[in-house]
Protein backbone atom coordinates (compact mmCIF):
# COMPACT_ATOMS: atom_id res chain seq x y z
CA UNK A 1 -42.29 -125.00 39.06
CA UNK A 2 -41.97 -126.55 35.59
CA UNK A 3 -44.40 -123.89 34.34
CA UNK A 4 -42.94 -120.90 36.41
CA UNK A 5 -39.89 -122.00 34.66
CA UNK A 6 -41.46 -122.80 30.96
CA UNK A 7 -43.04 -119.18 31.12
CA UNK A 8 -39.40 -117.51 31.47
CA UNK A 9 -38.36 -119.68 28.91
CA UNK A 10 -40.78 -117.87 26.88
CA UNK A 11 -40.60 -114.28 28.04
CA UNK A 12 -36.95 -114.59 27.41
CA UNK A 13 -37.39 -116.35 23.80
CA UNK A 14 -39.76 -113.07 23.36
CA UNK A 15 -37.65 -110.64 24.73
CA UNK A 16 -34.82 -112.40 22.29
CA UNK A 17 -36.88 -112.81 19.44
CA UNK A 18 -37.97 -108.75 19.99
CA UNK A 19 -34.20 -107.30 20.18
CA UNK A 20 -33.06 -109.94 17.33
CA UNK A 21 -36.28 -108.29 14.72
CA UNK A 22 -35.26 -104.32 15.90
CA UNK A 23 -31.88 -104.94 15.30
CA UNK A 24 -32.61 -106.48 11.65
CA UNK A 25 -35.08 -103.47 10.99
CA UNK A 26 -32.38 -100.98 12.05
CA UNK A 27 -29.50 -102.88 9.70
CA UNK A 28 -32.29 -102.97 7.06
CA UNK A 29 -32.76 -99.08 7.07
CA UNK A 30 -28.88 -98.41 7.00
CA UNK A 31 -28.36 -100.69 4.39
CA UNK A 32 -31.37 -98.71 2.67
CA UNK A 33 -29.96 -95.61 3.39
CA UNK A 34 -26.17 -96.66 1.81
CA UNK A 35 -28.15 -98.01 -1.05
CA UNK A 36 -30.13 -94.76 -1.42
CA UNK A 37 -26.49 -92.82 -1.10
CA UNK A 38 -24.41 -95.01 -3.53
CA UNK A 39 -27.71 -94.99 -6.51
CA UNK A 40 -27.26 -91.23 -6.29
CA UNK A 41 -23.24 -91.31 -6.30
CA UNK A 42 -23.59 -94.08 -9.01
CA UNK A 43 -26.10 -91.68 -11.15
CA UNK A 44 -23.91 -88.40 -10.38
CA UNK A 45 -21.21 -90.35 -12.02
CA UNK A 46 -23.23 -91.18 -15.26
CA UNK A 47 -23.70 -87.61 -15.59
CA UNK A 48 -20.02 -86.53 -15.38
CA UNK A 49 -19.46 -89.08 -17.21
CA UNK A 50 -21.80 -88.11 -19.98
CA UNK A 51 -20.84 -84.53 -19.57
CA UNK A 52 -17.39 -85.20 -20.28
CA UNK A 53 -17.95 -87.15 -22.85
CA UNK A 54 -19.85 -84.30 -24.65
CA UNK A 55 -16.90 -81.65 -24.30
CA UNK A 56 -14.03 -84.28 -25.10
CA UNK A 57 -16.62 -84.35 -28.00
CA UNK A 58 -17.00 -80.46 -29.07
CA UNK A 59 -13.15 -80.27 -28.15
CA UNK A 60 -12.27 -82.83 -30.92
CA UNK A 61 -15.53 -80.92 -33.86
CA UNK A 62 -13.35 -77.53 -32.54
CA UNK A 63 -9.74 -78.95 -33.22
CA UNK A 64 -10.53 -81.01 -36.03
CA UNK A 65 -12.21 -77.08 -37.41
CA UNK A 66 -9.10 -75.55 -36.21
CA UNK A 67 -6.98 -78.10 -38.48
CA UNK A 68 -9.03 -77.24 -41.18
CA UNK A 69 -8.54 -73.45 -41.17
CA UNK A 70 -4.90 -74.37 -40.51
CA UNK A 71 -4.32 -75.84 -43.62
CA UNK A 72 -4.71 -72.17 -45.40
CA UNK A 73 -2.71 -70.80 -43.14
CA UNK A 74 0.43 -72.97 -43.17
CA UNK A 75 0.19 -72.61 -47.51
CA UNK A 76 0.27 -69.03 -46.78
CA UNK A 77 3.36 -69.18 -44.14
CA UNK A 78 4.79 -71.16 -46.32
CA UNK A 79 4.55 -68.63 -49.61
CA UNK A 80 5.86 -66.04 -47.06
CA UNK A 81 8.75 -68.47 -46.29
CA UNK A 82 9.18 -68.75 -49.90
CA UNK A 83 9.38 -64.98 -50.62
CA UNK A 84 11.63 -64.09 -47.69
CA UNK A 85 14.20 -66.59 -49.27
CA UNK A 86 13.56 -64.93 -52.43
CA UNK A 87 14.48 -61.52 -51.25
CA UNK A 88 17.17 -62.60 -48.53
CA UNK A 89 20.08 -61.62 -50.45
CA UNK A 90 18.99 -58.77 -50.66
CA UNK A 91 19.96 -57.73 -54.48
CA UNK A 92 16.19 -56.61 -55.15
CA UNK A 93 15.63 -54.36 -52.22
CA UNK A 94 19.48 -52.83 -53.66
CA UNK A 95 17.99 -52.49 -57.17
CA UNK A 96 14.55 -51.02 -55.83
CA UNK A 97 16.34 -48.09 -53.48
CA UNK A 98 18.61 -47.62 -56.67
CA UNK A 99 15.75 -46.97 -59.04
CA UNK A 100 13.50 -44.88 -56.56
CA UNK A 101 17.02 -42.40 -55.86
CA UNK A 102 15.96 -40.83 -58.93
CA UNK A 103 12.56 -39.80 -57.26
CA UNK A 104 12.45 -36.82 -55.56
CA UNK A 105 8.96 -37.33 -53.58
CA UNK A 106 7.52 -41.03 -53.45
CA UNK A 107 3.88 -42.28 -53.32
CA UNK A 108 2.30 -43.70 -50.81
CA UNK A 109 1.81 -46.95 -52.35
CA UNK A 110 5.70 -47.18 -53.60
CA UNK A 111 6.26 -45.73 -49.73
CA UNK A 112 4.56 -49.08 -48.30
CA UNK A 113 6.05 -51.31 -51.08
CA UNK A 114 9.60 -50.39 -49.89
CA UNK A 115 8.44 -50.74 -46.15
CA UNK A 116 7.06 -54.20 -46.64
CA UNK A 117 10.35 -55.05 -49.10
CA UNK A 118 12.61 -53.87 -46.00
CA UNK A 119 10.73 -55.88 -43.68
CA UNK A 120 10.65 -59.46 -45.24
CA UNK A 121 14.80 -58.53 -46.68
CA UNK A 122 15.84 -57.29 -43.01
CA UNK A 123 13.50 -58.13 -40.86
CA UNK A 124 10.74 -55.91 -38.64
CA UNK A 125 13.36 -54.45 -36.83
CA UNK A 126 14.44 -52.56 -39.34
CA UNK A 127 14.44 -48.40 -39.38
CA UNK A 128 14.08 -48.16 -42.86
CA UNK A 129 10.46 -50.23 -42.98
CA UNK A 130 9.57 -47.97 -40.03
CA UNK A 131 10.38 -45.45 -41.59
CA UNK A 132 8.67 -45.54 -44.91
CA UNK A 133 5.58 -47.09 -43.76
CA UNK A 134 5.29 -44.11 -41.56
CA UNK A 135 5.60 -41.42 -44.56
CA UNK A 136 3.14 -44.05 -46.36
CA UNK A 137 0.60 -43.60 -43.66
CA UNK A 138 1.18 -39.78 -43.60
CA UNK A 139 0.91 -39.70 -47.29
CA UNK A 140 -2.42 -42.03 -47.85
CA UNK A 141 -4.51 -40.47 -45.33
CA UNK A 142 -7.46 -39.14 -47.83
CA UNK A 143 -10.43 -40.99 -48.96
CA UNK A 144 -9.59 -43.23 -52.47
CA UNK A 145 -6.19 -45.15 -50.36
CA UNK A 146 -7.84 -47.23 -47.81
CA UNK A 147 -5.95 -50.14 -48.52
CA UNK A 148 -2.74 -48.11 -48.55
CA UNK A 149 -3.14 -46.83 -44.82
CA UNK A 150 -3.92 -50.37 -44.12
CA UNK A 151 -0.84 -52.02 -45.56
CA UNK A 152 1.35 -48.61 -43.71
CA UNK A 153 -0.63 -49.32 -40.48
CA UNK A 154 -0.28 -52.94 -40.25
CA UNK A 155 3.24 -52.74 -40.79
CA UNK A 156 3.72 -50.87 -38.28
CA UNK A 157 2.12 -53.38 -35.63
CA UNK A 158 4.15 -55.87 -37.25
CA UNK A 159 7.44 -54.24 -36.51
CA UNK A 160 6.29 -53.59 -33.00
CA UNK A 161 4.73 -50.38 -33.48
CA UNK A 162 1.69 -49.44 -30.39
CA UNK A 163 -0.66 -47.55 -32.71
CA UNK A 164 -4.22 -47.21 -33.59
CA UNK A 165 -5.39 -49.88 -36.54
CA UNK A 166 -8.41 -49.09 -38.42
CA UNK A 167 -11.00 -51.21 -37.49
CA UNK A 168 -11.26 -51.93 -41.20
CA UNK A 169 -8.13 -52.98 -41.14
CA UNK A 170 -8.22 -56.00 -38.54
CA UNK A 171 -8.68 -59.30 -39.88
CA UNK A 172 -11.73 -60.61 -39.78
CA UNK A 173 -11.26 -63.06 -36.50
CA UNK A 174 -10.42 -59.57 -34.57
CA UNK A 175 -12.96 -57.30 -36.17
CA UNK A 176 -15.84 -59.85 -33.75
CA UNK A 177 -14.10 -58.42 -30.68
CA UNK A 178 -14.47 -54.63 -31.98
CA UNK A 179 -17.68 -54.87 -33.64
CA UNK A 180 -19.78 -54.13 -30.03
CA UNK A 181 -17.74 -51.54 -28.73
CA UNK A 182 -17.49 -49.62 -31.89
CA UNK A 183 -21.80 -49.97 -32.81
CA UNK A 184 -21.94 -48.06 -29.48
CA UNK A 185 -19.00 -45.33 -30.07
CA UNK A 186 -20.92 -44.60 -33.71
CA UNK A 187 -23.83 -43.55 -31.80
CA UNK A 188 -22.95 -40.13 -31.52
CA UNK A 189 -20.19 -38.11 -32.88
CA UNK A 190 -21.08 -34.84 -31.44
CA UNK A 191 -24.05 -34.48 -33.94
CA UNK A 192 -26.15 -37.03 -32.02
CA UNK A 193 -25.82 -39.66 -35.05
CA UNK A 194 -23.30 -42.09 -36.39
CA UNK A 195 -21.07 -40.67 -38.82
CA UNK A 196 -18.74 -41.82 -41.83
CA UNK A 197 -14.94 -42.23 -41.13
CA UNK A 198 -14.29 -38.82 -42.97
CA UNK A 199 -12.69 -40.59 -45.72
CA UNK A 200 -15.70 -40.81 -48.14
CA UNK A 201 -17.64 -44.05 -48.93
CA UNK A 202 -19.60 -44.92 -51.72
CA UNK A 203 -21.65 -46.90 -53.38
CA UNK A 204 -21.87 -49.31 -56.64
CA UNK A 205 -24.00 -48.24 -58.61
CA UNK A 206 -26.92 -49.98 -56.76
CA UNK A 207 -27.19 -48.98 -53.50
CA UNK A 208 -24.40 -50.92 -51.44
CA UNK A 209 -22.04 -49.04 -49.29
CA UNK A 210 -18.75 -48.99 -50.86
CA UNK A 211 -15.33 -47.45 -50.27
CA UNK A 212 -13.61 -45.95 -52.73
CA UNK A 213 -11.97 -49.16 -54.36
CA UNK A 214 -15.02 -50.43 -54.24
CA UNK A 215 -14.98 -52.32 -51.73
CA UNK A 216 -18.41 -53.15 -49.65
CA UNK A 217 -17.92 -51.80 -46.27
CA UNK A 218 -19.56 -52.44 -43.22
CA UNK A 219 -20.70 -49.67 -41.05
CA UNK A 220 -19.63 -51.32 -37.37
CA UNK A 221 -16.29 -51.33 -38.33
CA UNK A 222 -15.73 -47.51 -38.85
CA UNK A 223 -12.37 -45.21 -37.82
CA UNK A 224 -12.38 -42.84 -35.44
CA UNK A 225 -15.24 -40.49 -35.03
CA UNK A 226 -15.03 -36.55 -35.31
CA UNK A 227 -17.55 -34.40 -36.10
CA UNK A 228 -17.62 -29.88 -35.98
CA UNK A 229 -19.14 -29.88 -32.15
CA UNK A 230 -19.36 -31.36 -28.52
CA UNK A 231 -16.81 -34.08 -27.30
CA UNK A 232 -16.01 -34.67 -31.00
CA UNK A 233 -15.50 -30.96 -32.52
CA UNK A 234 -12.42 -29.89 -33.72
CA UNK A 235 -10.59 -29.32 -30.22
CA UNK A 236 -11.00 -32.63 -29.62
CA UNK A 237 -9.73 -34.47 -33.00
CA UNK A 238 -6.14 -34.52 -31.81
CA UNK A 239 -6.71 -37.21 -29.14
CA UNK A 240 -7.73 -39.36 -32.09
CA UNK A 241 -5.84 -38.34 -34.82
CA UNK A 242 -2.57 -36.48 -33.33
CA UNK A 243 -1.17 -34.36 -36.39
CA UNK A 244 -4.72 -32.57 -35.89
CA UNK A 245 -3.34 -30.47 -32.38
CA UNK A 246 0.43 -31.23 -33.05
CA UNK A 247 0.81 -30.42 -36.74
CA UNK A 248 2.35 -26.83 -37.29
CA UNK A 249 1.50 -26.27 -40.81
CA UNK A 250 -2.48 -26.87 -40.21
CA UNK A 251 -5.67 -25.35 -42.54
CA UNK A 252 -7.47 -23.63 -42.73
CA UNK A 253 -5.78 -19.73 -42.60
CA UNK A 254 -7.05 -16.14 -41.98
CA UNK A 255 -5.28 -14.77 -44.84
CA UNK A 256 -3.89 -11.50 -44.51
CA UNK A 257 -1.18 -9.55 -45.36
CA UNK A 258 1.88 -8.80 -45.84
CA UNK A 259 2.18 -11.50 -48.73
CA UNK A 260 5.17 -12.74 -50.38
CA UNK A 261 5.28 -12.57 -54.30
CA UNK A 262 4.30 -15.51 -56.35
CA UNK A 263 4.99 -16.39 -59.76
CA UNK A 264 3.59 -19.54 -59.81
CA UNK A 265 1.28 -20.00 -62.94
CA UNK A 266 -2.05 -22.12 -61.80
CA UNK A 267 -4.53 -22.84 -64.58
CA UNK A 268 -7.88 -24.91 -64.61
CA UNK A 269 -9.16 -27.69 -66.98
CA UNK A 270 -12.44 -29.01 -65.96
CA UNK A 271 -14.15 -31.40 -67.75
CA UNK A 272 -18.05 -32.45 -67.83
CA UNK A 273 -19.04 -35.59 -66.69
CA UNK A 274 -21.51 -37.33 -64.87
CA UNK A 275 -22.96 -36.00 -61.54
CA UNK A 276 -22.00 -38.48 -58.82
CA UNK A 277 -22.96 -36.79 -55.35
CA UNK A 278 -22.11 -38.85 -51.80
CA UNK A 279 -23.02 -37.21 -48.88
CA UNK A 280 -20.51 -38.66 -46.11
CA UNK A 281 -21.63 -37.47 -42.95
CA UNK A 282 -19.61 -34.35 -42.83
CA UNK A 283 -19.97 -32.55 -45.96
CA UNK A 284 -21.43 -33.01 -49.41
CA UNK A 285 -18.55 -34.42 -51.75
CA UNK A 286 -19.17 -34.76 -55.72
CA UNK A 287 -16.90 -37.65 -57.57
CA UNK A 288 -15.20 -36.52 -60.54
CA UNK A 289 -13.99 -38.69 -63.37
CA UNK A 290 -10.72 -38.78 -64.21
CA UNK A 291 -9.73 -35.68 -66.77
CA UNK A 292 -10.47 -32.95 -65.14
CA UNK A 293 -7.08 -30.97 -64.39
CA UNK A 294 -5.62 -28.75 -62.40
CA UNK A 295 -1.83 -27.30 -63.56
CA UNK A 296 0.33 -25.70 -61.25
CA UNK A 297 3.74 -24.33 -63.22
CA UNK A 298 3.01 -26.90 -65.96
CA UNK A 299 2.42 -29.99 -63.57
CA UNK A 300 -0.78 -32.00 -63.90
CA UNK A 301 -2.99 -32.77 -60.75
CA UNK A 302 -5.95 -34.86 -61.02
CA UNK A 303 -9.16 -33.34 -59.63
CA UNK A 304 -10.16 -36.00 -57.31
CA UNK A 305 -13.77 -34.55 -55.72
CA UNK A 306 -14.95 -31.03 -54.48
CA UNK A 307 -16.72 -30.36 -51.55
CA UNK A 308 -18.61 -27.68 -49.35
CA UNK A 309 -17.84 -25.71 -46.16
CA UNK A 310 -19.98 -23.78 -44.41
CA UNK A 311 -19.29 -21.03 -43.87
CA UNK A 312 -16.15 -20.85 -45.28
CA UNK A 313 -13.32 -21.99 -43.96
CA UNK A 314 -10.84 -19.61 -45.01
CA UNK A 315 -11.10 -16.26 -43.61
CA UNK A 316 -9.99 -12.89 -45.22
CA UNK A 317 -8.67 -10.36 -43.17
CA UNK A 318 -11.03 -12.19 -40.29
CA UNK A 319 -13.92 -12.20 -42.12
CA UNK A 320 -15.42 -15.49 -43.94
CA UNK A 321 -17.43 -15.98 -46.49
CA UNK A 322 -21.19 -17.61 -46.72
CA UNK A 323 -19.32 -21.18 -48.05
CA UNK A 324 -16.43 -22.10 -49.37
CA UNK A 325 -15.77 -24.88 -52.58
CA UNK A 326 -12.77 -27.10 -51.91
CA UNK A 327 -11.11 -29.02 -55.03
CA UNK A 328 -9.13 -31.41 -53.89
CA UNK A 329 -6.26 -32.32 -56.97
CA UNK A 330 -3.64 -35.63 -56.47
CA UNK A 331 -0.69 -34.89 -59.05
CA UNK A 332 1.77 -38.42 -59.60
CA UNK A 333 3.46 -38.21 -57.02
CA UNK A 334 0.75 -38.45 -54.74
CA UNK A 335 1.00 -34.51 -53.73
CA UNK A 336 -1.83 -33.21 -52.81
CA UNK A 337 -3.28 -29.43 -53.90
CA UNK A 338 -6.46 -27.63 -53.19
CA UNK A 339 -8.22 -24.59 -54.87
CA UNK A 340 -10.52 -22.65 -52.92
CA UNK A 341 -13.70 -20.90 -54.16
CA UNK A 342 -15.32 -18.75 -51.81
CA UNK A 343 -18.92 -18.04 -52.10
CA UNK A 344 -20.28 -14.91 -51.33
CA UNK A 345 -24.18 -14.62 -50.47
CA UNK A 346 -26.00 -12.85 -53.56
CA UNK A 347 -27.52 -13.83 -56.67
CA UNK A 348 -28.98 -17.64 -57.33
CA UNK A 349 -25.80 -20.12 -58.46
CA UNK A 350 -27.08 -22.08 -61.77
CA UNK A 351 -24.13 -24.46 -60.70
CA UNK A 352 -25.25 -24.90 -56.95
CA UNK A 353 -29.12 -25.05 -58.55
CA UNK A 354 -28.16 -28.31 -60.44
CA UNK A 355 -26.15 -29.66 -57.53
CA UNK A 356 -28.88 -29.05 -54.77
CA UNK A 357 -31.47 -30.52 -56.84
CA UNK A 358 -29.90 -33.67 -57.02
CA UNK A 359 -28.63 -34.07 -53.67
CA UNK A 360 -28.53 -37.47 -51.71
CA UNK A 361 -31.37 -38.52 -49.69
CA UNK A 362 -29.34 -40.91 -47.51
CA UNK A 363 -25.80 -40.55 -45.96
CA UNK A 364 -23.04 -42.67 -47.28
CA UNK A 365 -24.47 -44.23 -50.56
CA UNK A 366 -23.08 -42.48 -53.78
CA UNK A 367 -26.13 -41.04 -56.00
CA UNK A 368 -25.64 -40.96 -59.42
CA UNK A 369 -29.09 -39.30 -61.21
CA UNK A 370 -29.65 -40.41 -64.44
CA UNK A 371 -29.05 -38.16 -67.55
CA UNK A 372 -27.29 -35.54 -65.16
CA UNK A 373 -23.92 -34.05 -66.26
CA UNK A 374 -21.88 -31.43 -64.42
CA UNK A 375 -18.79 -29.31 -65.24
CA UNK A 376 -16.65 -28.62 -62.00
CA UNK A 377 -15.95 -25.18 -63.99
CA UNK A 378 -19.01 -23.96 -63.82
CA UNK A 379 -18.16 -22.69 -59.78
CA UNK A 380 -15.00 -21.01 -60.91
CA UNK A 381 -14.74 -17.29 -61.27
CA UNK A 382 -13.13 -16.26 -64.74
CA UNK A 383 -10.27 -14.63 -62.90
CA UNK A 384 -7.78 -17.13 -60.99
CA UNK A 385 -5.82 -14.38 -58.91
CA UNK A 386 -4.74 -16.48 -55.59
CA UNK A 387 -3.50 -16.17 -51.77
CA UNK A 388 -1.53 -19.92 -51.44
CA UNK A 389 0.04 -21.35 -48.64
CA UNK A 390 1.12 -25.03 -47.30
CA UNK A 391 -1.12 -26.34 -45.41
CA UNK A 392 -3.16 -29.81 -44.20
CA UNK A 393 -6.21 -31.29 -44.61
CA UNK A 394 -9.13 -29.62 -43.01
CA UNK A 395 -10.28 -32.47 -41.86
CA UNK A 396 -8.93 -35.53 -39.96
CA UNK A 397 -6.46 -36.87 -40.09
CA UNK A 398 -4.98 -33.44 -41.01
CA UNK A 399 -1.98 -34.94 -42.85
CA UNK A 400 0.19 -31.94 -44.02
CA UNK A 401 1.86 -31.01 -47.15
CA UNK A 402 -1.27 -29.49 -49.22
CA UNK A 403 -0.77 -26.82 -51.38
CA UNK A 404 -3.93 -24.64 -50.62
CA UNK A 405 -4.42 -21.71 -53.80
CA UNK A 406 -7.44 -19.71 -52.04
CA UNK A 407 -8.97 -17.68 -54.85
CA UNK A 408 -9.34 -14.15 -54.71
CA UNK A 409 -12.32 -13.31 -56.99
CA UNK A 410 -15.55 -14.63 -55.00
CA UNK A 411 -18.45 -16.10 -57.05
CA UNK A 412 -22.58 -15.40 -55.59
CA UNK A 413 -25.07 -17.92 -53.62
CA UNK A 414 -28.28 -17.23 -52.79
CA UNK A 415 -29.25 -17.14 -49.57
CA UNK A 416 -31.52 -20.06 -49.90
CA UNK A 417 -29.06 -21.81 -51.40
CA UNK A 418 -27.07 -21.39 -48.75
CA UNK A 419 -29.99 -22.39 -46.19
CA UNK A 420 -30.63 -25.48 -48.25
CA UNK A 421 -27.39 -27.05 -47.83
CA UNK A 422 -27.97 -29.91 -45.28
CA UNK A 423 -25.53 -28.74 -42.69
CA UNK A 424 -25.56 -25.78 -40.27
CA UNK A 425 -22.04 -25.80 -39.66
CA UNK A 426 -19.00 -28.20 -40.76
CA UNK A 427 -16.08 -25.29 -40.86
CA UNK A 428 -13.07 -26.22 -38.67
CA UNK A 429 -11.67 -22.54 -37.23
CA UNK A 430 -8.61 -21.14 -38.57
CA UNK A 431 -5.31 -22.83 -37.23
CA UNK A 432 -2.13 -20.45 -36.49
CA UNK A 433 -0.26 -19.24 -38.74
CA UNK A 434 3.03 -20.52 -37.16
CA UNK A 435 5.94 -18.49 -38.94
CA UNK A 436 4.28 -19.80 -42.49
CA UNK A 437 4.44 -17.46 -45.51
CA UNK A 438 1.27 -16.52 -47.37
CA UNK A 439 1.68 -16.26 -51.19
CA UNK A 440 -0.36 -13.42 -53.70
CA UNK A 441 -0.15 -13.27 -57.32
């Protein structure tokens, strides 16, 4: 009995001793388990940790940067402060309208100057800065006032103004975000190649893209494209440049009759200088230094360049001519004239001989040969009977208010010559007359 009872004893210590070790095991693996769970939790938490630590770190490199390029800024904002206290009582805005009253047609540049004087005397609000920013901009749109149609156009902004900025305008913090976008859109300009902003770049001397102040340019950061064909030809350039397609006193003309009298007296003083030949994408374009003049009724205008169309643009009595030779003058009050050559297919041009031989090999870079001098008067015909007319640019932006003199006498170029001139076509059609008068001497 003793051992029936000893032998339960011990099945029941077993059975006890069985349950007690399988219920350790099982606590062990849980508590395994929760360790297994809380390493990971524990080590997920470094990492945060750590990861935070790194922005909180590249936060406090970008703001302390920030409060570096701050410093600049808040001199400048401060010199502005200074100069709208200057001006605030207004006495030298008074004094500046007073003295341009005896102007009858002002620049662009003094056009801007009184629009930015407005602006910091009476605020952005103000017509008046509207105003003569916006005859700035219409004035300044040709290739040697960049920085004019800059000052006009970011004026404009400033006062509130939803317009079009030159990319070449922007700062250089928001010319980043256009750069992309605008690579792409140079791609093609309805020649199938990027293209110039029409307003004639150049070079230094050495090779480096330039505009014309001189200052280097960088090709991402063009204006709008236009070109003579496809989704850029001339239909097309008012969606981009407006006074192109609303503009009623556009160029070129067919001239014909009737014609009014004129008795204005033009005259021509060309002077030799050295050949400097930019082709910009759109046309060939020769630089002239300064004293070379053209005098309409006495008044001196600067010839600026002269350029080729082809054919021409002009038309008489429907028909054109092989090309046409625009001289584009500037008189002192920033007016603009153009004489017009038209060239008639015949005998060899010495003058178009020495240009084509020396024409750039790349687009946009001014070429300067050395030893090379040219006289702009050596494409003019000795007589200097004219058609004239008001008219625009022929290209965009199409600002108005150039006096075109079309001559009437035609001067010869070979046919070659003709056929060696690197574009096909780059003649925008003749515009309507719209109730305009055509002038004959």
């Amino acid at each position: 009995m003793k051992r029936i009872l000893l032998e339960v004893f011990l099945v029941a210590a077993l059975i006890g001793a069985g349950v007690f070790g399988f219920m350790n095991q099982k606590q062990a693996a849980t508590s395994k388990a929760k360790i297994t769970e809380l390493t990971a939790a524990v080590e997920a938490a470094e990492k945060s940790a750590k990861e935070k630590e790194e922005s909180l770190s590249a936060a406090e490199e970008e703001m302390h940067a920030l409060q570096e390029e701050m410093a600049p800024l808040e001199e400048k904002t401060n010199q502005l402060e200074a100069v709208k206290a200057a001006l605030a009582s207004g006495s030298t805005l008074t004094d500046l309208e007073n003295a341009y009253k005896k102007e009858k047609n002002l620049s662009a540049e003094r056009q801007a100057g009184l629009g930015a004087l407005r602006m910091l005397t009476k605020g952005a609000e103000d017509p008046g800065a509207l105003e003569a920013f916006r005859k700035a901009l219409q004035l300044s749109e040709l290739g040697d006032r960049k920085n004019t149609i800059c000052a006009a156009q970011l004026g404009l902004v400033a006062a509130g103004e939803k317009i079009k900025v030159m990319s070449d305008c922007l700062p250089k913090s928001e010319k980043a975000g256009h750069g992309d976008k605008e690579e792409k859109d140079s791609k093609d300009d309805g020649h199938g190649k990027a293209k110039d902003d029409g307003h004639g770049k150049k070079d230094d001397g050495k090779g480096k893209k330039a505009d014309d102040h001189g200052d280097k340019k960088d090709e991402k950061h063009a204006a709008p494209h236009w070109g003579y064909e496809g989704e850029m030809g001339p239909e097309k350039w008012g969606k981009e440049f407006p006074t192109c397609s609303a503009g009623k006193s556009q160029s070129p003309l067919d001239i014909k009759g009737p014609f009014v009298k004129s008795r204005v007296v033009v005259s021509a003083d060309y002077k030799e200088g050295p050949l400097k030949m930019l082709n910009n994408g759109h046309t060939i374009q020769v630089v002239v230094s300064p004293g070379s003049k053209l005098r309409i009724d006495g008044i001196a205008h600067d010839l600026l360049q002269f350029h080729f169309h082809r054919p021409s643009e002009e038309k008489i009595d429907g028909k054109p001519m092989a090309m046409v030779v625009h001289f584009v003058h500037k008189n002192a009050d920033g007016k603009l004239a153009v004489l017009g050559v038209l060239l008639k297919e015949g005998n060899e041009n010495p003058g178009i001989k020495t240009l084509w031989a020396n024409l750039p090999k790349e687009e946009n870079v001014e070429y300067a040969p050395d030893g090379v001098n040219f006289n702009p008067g050596n494409l003019l015909p000795r007589e200097f009977d004219f058609y004239s007319y008001e008219g625009s640019l022929t290209t965009p932006p199409c600002t108005e208010g150039v006096r075109f003199f079309i001559l009437k006498t035609t001067v010869n170029i070979a046919k070659e010559q003709v056929q060696a001139f690197p574009f096909k076509m780059n003649a925008r059609p003749v515009q309507p007359l719209n109730g305009r008068e055509i002038l004959s001497n």
